[in-house]
PDB file of N, CA and C in Angstrom:
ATOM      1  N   UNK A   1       1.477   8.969 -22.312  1.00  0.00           N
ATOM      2  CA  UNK A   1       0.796   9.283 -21.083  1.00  0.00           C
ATOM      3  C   UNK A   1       1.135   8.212 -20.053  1.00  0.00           C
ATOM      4  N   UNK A   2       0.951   8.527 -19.235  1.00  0.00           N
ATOM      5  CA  UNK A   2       1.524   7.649 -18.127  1.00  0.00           C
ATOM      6  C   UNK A   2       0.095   6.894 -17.029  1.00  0.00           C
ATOM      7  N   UNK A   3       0.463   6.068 -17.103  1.00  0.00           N
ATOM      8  CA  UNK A   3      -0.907   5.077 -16.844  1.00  0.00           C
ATOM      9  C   UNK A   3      -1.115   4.828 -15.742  1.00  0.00           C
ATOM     10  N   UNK A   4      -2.511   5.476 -14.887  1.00  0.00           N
ATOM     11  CA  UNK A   4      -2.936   5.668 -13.664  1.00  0.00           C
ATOM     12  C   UNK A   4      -4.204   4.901 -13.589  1.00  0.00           C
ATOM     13  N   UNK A   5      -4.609   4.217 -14.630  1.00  0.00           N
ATOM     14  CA  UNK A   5      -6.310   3.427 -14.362  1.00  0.00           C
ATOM     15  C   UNK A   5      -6.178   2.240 -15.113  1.00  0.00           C
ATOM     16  N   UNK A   6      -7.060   1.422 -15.312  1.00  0.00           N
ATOM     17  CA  UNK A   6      -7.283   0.745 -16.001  1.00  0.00           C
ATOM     18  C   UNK A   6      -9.078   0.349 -15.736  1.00  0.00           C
ATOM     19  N   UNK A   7      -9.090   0.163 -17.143  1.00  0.00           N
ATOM     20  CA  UNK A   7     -11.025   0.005 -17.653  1.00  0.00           C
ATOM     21  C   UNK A   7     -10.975  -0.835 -17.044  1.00  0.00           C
ATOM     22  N   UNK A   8     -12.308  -0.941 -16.133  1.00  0.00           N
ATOM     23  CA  UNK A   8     -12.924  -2.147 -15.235  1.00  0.00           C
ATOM     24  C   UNK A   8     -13.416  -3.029 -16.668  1.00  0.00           C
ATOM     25  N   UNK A   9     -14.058  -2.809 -17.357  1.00  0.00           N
ATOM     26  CA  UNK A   9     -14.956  -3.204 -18.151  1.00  0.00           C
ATOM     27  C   UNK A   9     -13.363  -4.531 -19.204  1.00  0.00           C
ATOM     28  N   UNK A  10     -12.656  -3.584 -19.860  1.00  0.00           N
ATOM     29  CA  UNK A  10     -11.931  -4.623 -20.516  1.00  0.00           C
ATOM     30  C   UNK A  10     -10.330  -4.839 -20.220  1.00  0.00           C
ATOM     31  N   UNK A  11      -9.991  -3.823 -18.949  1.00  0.00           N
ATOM     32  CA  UNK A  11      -8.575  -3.868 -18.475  1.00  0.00           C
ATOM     33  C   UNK A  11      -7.736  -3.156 -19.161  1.00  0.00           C
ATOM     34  N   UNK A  12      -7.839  -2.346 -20.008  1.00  0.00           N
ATOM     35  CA  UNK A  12      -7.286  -1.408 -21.090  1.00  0.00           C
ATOM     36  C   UNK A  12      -6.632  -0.326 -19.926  1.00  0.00           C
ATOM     37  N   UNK A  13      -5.175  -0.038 -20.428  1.00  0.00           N
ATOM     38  CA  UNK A  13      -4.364   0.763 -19.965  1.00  0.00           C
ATOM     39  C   UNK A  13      -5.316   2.527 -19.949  1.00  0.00           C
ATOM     40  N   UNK A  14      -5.131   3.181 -19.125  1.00  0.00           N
ATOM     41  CA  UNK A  14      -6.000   4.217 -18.876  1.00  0.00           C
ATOM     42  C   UNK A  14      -5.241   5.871 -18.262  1.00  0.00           C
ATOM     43  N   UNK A  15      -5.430   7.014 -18.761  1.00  0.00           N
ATOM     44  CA  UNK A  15      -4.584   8.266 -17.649  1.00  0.00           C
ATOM     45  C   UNK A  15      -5.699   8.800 -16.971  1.00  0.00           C
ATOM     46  N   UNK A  16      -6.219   9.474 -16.080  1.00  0.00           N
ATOM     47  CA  UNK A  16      -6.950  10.342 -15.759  1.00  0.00           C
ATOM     48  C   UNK A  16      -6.265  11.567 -16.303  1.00  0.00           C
ATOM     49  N   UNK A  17      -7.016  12.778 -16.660  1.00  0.00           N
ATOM     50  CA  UNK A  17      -6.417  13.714 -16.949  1.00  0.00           C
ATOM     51  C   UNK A  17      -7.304  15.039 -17.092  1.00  0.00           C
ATOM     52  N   UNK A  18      -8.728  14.841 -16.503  1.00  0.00           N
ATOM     53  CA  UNK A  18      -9.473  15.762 -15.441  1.00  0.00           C
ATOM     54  C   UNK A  18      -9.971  14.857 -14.430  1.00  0.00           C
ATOM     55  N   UNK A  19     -10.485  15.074 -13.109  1.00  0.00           N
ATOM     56  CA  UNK A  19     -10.774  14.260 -12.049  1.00  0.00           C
ATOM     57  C   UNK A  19     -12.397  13.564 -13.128  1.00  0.00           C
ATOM     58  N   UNK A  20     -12.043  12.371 -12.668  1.00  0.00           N
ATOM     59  CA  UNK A  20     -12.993  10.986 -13.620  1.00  0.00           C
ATOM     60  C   UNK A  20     -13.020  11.101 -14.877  1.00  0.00           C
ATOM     61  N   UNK A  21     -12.244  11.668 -15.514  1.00  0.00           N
ATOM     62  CA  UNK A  21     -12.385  11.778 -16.728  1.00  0.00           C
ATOM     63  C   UNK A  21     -10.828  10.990 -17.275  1.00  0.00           C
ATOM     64  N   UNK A  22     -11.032  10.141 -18.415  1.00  0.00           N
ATOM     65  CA  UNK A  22      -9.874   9.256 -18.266  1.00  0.00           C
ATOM     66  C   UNK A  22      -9.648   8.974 -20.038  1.00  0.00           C
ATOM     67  N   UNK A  23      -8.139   9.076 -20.718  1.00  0.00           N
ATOM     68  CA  UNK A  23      -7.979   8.700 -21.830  1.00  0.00           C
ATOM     69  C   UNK A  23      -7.473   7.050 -21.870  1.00  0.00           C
ATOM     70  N   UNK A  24      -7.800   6.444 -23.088  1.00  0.00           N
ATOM     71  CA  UNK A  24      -7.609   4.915 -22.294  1.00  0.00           C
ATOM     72  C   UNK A  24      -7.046   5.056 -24.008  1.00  0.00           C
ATOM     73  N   UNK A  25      -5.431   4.026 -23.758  1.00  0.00           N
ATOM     74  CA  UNK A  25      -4.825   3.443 -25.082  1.00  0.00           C
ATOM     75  C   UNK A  25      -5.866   3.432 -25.856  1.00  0.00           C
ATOM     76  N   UNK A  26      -4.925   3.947 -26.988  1.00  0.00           N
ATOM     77  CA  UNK A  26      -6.254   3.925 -28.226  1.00  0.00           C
ATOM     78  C   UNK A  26      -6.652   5.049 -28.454  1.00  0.00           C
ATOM     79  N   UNK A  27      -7.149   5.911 -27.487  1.00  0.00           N
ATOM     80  CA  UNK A  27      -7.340   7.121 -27.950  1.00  0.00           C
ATOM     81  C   UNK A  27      -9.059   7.151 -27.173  1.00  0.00           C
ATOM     82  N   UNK A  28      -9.720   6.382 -27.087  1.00  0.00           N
ATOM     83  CA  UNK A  28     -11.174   6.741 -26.445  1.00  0.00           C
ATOM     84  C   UNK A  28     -10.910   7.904 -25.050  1.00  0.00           C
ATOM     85  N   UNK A  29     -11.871   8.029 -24.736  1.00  0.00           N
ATOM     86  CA  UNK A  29     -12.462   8.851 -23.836  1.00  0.00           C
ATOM     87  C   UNK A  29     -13.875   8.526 -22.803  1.00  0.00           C
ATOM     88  N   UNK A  30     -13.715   8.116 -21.785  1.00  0.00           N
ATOM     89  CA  UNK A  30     -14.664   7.597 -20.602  1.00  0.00           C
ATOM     90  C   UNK A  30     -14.307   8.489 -19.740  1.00  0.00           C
ATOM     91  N   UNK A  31     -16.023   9.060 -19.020  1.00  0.00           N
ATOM     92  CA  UNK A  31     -16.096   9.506 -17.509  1.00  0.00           C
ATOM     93  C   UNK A  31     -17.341   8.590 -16.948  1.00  0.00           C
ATOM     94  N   UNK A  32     -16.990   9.149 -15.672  1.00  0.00           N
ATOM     95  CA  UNK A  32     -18.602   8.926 -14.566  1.00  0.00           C
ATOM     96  C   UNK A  32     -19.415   9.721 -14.940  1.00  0.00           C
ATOM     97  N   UNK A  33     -19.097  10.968 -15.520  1.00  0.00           N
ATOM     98  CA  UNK A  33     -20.194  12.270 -16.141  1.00  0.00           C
ATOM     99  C   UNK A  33     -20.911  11.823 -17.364  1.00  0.00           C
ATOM    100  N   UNK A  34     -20.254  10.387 -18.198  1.00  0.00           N
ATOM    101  CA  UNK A  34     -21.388  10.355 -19.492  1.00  0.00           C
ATOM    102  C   UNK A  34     -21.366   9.369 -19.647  1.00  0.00           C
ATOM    103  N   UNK A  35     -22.569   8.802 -20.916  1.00  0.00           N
ATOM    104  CA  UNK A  35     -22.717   7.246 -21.423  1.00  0.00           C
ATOM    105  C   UNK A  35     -23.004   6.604 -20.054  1.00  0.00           C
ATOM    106  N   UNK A  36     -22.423   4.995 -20.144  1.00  0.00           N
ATOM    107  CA  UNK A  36     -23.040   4.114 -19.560  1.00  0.00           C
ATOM    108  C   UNK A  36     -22.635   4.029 -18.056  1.00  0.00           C
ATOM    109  N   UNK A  37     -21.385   4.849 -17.861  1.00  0.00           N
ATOM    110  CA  UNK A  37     -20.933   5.109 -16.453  1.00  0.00           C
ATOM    111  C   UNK A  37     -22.212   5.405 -15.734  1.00  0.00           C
ATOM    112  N   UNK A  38     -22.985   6.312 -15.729  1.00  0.00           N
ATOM    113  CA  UNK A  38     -24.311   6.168 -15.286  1.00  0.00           C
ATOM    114  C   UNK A  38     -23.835   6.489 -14.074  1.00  0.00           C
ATOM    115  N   UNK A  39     -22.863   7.643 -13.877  1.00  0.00           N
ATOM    116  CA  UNK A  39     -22.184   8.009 -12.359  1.00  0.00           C
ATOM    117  C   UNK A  39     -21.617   6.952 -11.259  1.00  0.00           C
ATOM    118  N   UNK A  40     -21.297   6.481 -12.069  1.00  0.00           N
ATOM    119  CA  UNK A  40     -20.025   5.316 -11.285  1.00  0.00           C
ATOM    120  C   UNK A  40     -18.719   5.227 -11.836  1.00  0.00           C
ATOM    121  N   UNK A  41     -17.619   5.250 -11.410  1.00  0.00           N
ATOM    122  CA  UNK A  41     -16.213   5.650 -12.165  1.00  0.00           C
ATOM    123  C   UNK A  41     -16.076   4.368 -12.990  1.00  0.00           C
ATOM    124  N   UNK A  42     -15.557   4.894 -14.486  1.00  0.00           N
ATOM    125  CA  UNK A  42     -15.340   3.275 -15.391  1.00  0.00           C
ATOM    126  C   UNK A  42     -13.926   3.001 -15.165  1.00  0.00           C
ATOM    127  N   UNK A  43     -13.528   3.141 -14.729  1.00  0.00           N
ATOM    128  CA  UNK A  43     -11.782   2.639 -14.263  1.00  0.00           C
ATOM    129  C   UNK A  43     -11.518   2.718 -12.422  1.00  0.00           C
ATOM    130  N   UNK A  44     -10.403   1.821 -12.237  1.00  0.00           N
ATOM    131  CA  UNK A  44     -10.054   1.790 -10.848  1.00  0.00           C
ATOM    132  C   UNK A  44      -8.411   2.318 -10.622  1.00  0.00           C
ATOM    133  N   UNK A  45      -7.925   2.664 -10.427  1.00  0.00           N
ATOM    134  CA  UNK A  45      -6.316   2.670 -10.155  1.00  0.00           C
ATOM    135  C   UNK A  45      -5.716   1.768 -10.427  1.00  0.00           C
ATOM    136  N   UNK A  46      -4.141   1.731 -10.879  1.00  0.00           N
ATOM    137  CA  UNK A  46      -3.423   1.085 -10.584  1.00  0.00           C
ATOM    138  C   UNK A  46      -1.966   1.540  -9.777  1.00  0.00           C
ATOM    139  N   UNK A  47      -1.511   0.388  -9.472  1.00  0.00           N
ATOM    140  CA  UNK A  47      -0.567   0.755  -8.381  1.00  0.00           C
ATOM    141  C   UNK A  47       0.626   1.518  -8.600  1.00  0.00           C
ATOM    142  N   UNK A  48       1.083   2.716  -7.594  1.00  0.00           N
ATOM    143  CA  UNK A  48       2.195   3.727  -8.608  1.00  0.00           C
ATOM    144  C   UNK A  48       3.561   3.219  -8.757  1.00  0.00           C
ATOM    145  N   UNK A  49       3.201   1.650  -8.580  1.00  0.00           N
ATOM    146  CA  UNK A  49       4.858   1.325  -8.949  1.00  0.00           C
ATOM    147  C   UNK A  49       4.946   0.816 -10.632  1.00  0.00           C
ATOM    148  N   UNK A  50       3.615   0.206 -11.174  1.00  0.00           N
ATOM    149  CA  UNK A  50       2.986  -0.097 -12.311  1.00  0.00           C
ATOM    150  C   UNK A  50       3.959   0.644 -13.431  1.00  0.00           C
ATOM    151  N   UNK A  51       4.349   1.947 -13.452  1.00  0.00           N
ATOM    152  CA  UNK A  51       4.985   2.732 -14.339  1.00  0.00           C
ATOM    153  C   UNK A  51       5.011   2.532 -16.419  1.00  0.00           C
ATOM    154  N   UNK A  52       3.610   1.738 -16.443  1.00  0.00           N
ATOM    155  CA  UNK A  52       3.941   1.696 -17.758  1.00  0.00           C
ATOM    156  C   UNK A  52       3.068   3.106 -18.101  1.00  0.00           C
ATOM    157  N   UNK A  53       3.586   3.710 -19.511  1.00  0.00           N
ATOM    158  CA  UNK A  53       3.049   4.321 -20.630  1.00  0.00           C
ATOM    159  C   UNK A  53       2.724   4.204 -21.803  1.00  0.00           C
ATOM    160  N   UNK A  54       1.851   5.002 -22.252  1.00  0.00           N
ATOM    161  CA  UNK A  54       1.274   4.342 -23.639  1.00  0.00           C
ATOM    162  C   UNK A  54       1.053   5.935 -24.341  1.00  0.00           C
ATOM    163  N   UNK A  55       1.061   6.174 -25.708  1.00  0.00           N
ATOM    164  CA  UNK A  55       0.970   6.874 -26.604  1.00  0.00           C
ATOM    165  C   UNK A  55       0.017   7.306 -27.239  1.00  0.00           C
ATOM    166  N   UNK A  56      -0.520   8.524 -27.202  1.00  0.00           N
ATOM    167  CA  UNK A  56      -1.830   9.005 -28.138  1.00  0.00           C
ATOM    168  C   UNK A  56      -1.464  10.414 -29.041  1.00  0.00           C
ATOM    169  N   UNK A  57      -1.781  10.311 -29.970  1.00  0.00           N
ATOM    170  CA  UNK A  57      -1.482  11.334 -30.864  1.00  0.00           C
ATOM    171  C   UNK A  57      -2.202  12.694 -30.052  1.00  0.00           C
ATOM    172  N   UNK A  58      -1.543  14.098 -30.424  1.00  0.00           N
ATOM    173  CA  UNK A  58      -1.997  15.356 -29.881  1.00  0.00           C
ATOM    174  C   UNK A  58      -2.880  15.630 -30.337  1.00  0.00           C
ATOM    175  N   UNK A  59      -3.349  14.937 -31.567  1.00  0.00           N
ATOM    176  CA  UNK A  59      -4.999  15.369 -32.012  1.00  0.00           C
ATOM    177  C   UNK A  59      -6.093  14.346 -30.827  1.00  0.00           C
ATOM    178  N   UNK A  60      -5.958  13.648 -30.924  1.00  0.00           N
ATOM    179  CA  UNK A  60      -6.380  12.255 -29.501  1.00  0.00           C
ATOM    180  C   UNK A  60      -6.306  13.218 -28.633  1.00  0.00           C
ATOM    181  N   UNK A  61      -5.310  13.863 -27.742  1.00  0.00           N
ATOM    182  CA  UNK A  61      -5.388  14.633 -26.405  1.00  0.00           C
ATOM    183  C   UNK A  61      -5.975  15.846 -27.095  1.00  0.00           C
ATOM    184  N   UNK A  62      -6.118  16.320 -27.784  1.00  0.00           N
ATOM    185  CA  UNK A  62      -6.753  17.472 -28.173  1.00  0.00           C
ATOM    186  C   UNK A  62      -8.487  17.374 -27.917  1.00  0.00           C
ATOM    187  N   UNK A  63      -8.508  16.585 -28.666  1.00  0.00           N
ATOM    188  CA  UNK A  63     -10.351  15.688 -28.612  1.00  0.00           C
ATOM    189  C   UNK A  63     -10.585  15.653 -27.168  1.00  0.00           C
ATOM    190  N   UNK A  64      -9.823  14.071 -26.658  1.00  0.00           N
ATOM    191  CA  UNK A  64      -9.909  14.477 -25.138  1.00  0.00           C
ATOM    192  C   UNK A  64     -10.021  15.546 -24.538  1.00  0.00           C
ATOM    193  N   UNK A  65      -9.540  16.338 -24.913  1.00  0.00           N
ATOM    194  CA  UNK A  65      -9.316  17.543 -23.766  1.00  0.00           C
ATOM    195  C   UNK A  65     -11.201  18.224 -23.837  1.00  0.00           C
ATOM    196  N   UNK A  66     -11.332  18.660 -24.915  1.00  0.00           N
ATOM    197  CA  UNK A  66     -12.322  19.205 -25.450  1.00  0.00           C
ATOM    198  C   UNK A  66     -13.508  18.307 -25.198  1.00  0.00           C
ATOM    199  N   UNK A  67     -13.472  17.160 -25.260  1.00  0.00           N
ATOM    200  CA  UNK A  67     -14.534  16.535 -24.579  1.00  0.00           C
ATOM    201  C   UNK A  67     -14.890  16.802 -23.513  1.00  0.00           C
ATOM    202  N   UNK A  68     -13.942  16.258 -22.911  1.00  0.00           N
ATOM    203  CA  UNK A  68     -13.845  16.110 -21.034  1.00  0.00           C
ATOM    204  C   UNK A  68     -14.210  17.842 -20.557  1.00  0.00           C
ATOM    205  N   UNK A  69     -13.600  18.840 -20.692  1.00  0.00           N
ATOM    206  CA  UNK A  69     -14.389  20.081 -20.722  1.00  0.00           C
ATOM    207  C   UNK A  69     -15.724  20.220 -20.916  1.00  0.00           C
ATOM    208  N   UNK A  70     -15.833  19.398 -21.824  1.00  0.00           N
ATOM    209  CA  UNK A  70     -17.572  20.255 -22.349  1.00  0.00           C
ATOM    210  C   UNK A  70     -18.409  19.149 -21.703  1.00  0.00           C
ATOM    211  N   UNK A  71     -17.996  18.335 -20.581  1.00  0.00           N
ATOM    212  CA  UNK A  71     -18.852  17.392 -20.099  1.00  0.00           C
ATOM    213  C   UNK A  71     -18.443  17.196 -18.420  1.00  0.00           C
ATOM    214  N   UNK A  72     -17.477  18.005 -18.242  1.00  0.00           N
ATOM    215  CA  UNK A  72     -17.015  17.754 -16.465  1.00  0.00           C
ATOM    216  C   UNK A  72     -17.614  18.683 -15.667  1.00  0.00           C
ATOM    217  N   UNK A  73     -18.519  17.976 -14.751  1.00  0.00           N
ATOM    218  CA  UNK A  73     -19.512  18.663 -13.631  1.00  0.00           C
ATOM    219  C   UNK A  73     -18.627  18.153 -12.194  1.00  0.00           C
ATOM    220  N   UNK A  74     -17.841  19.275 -11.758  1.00  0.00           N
ATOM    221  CA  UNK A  74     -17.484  18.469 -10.664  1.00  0.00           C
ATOM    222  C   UNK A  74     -18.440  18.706  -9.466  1.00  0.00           C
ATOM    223  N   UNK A  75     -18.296  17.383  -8.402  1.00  0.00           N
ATOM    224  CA  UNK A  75     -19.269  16.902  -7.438  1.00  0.00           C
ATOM    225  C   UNK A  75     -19.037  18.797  -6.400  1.00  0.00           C
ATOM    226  N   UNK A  76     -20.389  19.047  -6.011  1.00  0.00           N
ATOM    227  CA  UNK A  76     -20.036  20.066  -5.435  1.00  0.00           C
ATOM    228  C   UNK A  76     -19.944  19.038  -3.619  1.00  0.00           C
ATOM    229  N   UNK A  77     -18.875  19.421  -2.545  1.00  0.00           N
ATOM    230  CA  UNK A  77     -18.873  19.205  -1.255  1.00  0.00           C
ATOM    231  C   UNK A  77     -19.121  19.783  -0.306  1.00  0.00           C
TER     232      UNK A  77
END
């Protein structure tokens, strides 16, 4: 995956891959929609010249995926 965030909390390489919803090396799963985010985004950008990637098994993006679905409320505008 190609790395667009990084965890405020421990600096861990991060993708978004629904809006606030973010897979971070390793395989976890953080949004603003659950846990301690407490509706504040747990990652910030990084810059698009940054170009590193990092690797998660398709069962990992599978989970992800299925998480982030069954928990993404997007902001109505």
């Amino acid at each position: 995956m190609k790395v667009t965030h990084r965890v405020l909390a421990n600096r861990r390489l991060a993708c978004e891959i629904y809006p606030e919803v973010f897979v971070v090396d390793g395989g976890a799963v953080l949004s603003t929609y659950a846990g301690p985010a407490n509706g504040y985004c747990p990652c910030e950008p990084v810059e698009s010249e940054v170009g590193h990637v990092f690797e998660i098994s398709e069962q990992q993006l599978e989970d992800a995926i299925r998480w982030a679905t069954s928990i993404y409320r997007p902001r109505w505008r």
